[in-house]
PDB file of N, CA and C in Angstrom:
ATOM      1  N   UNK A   1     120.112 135.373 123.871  1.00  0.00           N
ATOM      2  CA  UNK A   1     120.883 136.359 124.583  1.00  0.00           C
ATOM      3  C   UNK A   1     119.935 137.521 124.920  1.00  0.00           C
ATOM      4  N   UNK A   2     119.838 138.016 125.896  1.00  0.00           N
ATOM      5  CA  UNK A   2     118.774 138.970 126.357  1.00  0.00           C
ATOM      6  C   UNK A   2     119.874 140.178 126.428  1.00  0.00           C
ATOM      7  N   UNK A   3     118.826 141.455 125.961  1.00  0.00           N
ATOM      8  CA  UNK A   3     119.306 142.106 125.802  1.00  0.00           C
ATOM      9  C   UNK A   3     119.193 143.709 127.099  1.00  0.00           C
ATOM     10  N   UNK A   4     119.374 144.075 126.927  1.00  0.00           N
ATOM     11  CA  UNK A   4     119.310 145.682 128.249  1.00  0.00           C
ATOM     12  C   UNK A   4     118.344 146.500 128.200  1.00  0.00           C
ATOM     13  N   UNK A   5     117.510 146.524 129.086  1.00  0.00           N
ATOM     14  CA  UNK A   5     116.401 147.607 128.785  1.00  0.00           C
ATOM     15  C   UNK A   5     116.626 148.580 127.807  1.00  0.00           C
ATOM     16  N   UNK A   6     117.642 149.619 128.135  1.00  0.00           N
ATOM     17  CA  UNK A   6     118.067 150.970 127.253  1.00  0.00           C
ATOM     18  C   UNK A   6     118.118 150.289 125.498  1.00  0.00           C
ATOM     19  N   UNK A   7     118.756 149.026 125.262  1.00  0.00           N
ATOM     20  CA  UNK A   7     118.538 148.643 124.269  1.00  0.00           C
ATOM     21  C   UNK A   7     116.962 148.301 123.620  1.00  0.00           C
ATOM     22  N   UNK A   8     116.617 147.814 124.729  1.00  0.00           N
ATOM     23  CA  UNK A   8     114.779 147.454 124.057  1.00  0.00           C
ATOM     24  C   UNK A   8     113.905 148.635 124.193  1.00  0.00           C
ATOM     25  N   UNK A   9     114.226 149.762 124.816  1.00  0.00           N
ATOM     26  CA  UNK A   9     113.689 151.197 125.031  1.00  0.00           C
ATOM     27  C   UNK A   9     114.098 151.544 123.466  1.00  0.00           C
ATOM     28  N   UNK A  10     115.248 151.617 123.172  1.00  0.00           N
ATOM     29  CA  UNK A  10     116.148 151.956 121.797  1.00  0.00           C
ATOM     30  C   UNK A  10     114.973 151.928 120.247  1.00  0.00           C
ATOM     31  N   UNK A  11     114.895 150.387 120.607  1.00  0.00           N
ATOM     32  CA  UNK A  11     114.298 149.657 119.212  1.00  0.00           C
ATOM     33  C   UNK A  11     112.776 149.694 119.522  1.00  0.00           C
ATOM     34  N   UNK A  12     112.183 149.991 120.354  1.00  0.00           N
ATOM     35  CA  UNK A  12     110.680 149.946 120.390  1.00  0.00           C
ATOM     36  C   UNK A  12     110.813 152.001 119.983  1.00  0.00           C
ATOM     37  N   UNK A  13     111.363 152.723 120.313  1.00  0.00           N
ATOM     38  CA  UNK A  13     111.191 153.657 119.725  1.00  0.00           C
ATOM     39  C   UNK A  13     111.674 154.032 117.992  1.00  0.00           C
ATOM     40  N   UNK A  14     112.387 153.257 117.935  1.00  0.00           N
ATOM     41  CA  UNK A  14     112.975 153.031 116.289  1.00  0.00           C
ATOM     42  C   UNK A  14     111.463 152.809 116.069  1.00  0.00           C
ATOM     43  N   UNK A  15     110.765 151.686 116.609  1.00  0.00           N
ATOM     44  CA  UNK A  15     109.772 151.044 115.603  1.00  0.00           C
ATOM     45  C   UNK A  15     108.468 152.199 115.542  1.00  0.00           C
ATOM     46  N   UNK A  16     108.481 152.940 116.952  1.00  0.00           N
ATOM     47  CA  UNK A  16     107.352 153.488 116.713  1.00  0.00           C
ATOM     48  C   UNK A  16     107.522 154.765 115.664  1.00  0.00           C
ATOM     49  N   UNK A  17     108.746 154.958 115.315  1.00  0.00           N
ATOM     50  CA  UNK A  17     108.345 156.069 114.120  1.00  0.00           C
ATOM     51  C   UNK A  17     109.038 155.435 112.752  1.00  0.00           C
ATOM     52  N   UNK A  18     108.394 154.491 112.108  1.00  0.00           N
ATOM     53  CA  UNK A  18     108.243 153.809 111.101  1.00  0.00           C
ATOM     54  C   UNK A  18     106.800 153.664 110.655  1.00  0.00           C
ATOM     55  N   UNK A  19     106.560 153.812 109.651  1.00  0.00           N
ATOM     56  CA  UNK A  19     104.829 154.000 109.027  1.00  0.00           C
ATOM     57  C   UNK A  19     104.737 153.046 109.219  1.00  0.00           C
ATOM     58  N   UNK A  20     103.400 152.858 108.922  1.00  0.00           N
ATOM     59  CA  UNK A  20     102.553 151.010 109.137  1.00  0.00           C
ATOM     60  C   UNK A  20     102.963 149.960 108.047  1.00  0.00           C
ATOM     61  N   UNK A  21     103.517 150.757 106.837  1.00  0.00           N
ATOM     62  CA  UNK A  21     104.111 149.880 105.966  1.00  0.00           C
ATOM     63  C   UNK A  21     105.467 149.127 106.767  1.00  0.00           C
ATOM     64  N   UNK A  22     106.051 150.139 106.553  1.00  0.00           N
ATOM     65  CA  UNK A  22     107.437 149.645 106.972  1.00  0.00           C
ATOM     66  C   UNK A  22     107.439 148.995 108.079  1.00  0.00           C
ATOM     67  N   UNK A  23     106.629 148.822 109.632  1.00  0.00           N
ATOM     68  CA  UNK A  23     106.635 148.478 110.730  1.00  0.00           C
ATOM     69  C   UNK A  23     106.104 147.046 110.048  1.00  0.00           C
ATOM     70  N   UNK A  24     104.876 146.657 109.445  1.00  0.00           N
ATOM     71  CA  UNK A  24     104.551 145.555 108.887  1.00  0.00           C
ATOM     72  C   UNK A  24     105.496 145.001 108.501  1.00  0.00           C
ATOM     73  N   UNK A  25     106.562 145.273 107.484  1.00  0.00           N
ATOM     74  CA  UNK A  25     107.814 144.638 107.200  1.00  0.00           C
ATOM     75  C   UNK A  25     108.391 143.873 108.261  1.00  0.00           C
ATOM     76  N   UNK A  26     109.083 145.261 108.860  1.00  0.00           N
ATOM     77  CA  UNK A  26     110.114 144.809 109.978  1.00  0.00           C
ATOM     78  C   UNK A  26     109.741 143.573 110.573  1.00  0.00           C
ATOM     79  N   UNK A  27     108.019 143.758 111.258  1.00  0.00           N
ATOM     80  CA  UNK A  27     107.566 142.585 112.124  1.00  0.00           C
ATOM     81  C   UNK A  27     107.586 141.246 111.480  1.00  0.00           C
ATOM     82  N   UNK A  28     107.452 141.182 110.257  1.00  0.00           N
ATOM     83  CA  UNK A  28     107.203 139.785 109.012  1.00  0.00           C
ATOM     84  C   UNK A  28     108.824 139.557 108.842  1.00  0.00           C
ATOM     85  N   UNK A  29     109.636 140.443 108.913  1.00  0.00           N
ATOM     86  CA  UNK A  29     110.883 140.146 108.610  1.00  0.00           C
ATOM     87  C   UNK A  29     111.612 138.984 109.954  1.00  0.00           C
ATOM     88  N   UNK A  30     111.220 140.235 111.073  1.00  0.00           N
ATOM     89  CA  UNK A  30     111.857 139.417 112.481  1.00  0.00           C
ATOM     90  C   UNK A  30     110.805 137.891 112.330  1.00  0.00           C
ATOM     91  N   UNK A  31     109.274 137.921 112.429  1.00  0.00           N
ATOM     92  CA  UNK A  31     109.139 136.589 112.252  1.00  0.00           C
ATOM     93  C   UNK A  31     109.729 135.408 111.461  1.00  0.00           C
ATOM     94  N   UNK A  32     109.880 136.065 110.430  1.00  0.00           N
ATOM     95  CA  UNK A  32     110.637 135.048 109.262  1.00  0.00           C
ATOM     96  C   UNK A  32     111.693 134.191 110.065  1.00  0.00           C
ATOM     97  N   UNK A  33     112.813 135.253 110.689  1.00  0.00           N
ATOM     98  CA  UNK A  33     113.873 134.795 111.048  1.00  0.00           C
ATOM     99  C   UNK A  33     113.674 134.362 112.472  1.00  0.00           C
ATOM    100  N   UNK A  34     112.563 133.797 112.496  1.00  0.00           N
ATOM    101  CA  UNK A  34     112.823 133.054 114.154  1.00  0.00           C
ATOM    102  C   UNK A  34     112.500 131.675 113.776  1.00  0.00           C
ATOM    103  N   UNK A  35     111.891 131.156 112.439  1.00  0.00           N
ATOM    104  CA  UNK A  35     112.027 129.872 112.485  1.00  0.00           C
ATOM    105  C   UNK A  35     113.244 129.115 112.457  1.00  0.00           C
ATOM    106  N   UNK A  36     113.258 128.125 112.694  1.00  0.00           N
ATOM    107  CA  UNK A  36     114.348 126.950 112.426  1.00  0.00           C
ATOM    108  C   UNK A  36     114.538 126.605 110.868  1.00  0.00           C
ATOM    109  N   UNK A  37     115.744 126.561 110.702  1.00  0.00           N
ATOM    110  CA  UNK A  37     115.972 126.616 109.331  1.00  0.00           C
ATOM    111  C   UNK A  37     115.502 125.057 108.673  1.00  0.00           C
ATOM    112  N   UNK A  38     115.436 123.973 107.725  1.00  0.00           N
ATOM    113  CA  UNK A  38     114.829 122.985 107.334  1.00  0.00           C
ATOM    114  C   UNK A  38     115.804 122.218 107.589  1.00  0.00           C
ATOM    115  N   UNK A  39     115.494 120.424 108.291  1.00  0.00           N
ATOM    116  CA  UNK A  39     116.529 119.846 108.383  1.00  0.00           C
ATOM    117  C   UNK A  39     117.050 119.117 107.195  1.00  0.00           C
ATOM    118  N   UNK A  40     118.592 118.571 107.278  1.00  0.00           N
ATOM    119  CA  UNK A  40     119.645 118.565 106.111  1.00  0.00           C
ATOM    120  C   UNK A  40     118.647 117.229 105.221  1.00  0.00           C
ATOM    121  N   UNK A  41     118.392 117.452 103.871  1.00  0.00           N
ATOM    122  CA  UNK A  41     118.499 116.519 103.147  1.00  0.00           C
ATOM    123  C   UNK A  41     118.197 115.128 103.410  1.00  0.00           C
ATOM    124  N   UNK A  42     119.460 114.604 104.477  1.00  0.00           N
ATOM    125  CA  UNK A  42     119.187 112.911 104.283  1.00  0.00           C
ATOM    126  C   UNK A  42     119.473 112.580 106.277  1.00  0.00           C
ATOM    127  N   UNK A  43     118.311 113.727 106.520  1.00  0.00           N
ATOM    128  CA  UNK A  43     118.049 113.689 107.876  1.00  0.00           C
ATOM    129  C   UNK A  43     116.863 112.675 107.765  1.00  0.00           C
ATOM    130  N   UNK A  44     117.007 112.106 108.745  1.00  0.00           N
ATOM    131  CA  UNK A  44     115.953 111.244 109.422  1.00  0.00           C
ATOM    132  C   UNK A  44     115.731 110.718 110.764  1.00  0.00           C
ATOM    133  N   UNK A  45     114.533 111.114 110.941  1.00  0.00           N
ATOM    134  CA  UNK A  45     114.268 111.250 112.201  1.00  0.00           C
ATOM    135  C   UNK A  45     114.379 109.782 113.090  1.00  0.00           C
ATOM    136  N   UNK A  46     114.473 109.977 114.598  1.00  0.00           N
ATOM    137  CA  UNK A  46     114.926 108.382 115.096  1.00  0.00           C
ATOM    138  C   UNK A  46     113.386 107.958 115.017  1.00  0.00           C
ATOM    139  N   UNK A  47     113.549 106.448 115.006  1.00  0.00           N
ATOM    140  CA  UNK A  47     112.233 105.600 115.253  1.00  0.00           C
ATOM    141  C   UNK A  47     112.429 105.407 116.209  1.00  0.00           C
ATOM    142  N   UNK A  48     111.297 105.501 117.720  1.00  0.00           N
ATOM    143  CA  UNK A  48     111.609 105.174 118.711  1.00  0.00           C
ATOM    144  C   UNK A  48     110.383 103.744 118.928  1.00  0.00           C
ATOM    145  N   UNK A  49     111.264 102.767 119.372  1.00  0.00           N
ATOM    146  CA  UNK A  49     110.409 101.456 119.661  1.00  0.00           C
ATOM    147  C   UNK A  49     110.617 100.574 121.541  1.00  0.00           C
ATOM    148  N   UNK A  50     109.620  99.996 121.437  1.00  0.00           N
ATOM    149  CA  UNK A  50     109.712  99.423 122.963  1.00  0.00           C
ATOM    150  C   UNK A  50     108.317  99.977 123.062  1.00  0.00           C
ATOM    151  N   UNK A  51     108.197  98.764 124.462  1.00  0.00           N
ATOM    152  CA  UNK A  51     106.612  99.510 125.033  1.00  0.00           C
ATOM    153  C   UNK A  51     105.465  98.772 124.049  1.00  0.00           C
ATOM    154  N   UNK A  52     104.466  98.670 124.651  1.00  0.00           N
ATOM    155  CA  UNK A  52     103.646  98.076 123.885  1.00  0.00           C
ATOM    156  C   UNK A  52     102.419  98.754 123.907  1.00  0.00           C
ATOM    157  N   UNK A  53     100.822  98.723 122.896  1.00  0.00           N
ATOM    158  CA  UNK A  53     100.014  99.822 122.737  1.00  0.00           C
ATOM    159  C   UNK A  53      99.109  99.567 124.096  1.00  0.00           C
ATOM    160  N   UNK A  54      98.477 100.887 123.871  1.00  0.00           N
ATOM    161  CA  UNK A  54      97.858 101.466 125.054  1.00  0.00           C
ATOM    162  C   UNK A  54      96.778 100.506 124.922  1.00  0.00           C
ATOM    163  N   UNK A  55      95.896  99.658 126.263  1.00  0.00           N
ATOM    164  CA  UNK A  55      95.191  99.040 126.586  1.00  0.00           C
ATOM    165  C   UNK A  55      94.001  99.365 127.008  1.00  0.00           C
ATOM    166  N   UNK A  56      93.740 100.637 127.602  1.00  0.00           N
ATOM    167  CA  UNK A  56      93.032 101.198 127.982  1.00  0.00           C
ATOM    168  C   UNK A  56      93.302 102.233 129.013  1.00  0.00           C
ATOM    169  N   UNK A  57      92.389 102.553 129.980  1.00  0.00           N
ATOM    170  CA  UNK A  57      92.421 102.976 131.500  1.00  0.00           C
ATOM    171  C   UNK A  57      92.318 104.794 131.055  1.00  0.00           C
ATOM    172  N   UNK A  58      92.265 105.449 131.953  1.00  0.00           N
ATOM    173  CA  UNK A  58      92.177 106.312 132.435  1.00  0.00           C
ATOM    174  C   UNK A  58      93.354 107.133 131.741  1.00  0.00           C
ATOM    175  N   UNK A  59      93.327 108.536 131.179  1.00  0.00           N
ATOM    176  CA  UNK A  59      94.551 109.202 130.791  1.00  0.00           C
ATOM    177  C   UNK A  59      94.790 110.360 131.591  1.00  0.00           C
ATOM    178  N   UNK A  60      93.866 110.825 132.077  1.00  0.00           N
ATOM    179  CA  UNK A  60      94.185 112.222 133.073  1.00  0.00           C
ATOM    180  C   UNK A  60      95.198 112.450 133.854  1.00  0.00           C
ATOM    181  N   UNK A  61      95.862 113.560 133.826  1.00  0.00           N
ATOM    182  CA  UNK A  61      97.465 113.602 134.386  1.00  0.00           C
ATOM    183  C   UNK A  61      96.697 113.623 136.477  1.00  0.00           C
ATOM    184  N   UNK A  62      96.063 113.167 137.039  1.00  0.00           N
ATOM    185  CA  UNK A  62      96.049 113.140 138.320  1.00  0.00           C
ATOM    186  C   UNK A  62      95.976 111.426 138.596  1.00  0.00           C
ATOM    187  N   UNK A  63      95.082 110.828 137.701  1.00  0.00           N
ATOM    188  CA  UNK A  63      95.643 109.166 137.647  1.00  0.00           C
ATOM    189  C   UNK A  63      96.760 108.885 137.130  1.00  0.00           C
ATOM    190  N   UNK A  64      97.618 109.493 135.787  1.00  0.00           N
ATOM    191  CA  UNK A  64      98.921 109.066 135.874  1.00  0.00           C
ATOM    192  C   UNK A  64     100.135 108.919 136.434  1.00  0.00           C
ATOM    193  N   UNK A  65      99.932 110.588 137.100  1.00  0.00           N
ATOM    194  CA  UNK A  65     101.030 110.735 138.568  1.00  0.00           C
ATOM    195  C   UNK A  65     100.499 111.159 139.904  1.00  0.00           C
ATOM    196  N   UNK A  66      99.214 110.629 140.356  1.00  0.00           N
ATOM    197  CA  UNK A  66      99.065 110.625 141.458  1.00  0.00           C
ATOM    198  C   UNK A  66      98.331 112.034 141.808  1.00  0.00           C
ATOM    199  N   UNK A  67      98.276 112.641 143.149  1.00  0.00           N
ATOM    200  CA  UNK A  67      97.470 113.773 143.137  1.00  0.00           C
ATOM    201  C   UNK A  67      98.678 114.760 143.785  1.00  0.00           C
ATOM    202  N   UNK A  68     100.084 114.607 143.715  1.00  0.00           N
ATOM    203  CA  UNK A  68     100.636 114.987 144.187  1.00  0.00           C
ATOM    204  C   UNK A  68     101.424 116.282 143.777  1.00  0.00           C
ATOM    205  N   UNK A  69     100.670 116.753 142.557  1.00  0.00           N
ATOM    206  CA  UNK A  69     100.320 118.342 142.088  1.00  0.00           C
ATOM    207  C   UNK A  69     101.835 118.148 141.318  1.00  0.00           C
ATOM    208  N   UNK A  70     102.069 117.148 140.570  1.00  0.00           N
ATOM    209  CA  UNK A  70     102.599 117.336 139.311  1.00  0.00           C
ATOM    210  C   UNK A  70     102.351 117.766 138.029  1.00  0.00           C
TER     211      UNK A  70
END
């Protein structure tokens, strides 16, 4: 959710008068909370099958799709 300038004007001045301690916090805190939390227990991931192994050739994305600026 994006938020409103006047709001991000708001909190960048909150931050700038916080000592270097406390600003260190805050920033380690917000990082903390942007990871993804751990998946459940008796998660497991799909096996994906089909296709058979790579043979060789060329891998560069202008031989795989052409030169047509994909």
């Amino acid at each position: 959710m994006a938020r409103p300038p006047d709001d991000l004007r708001r909190l960048a001045g909150e931050l700038a008068t916080l000592t270097p301690e406390e600003r260190a916090w805050v920033l380690r805190e917000s990082a903390r909370r942007v990871h993804l939390p751990p998946p459940p227990a008796d998660f497991t991931p799909p096996l994906l099958t089909g296709g058979t192994r790579w043979i060789g050739g060329d891998l560069r994305r202008g031989d795989q799709y052409g030169d047509d600026g994909r």
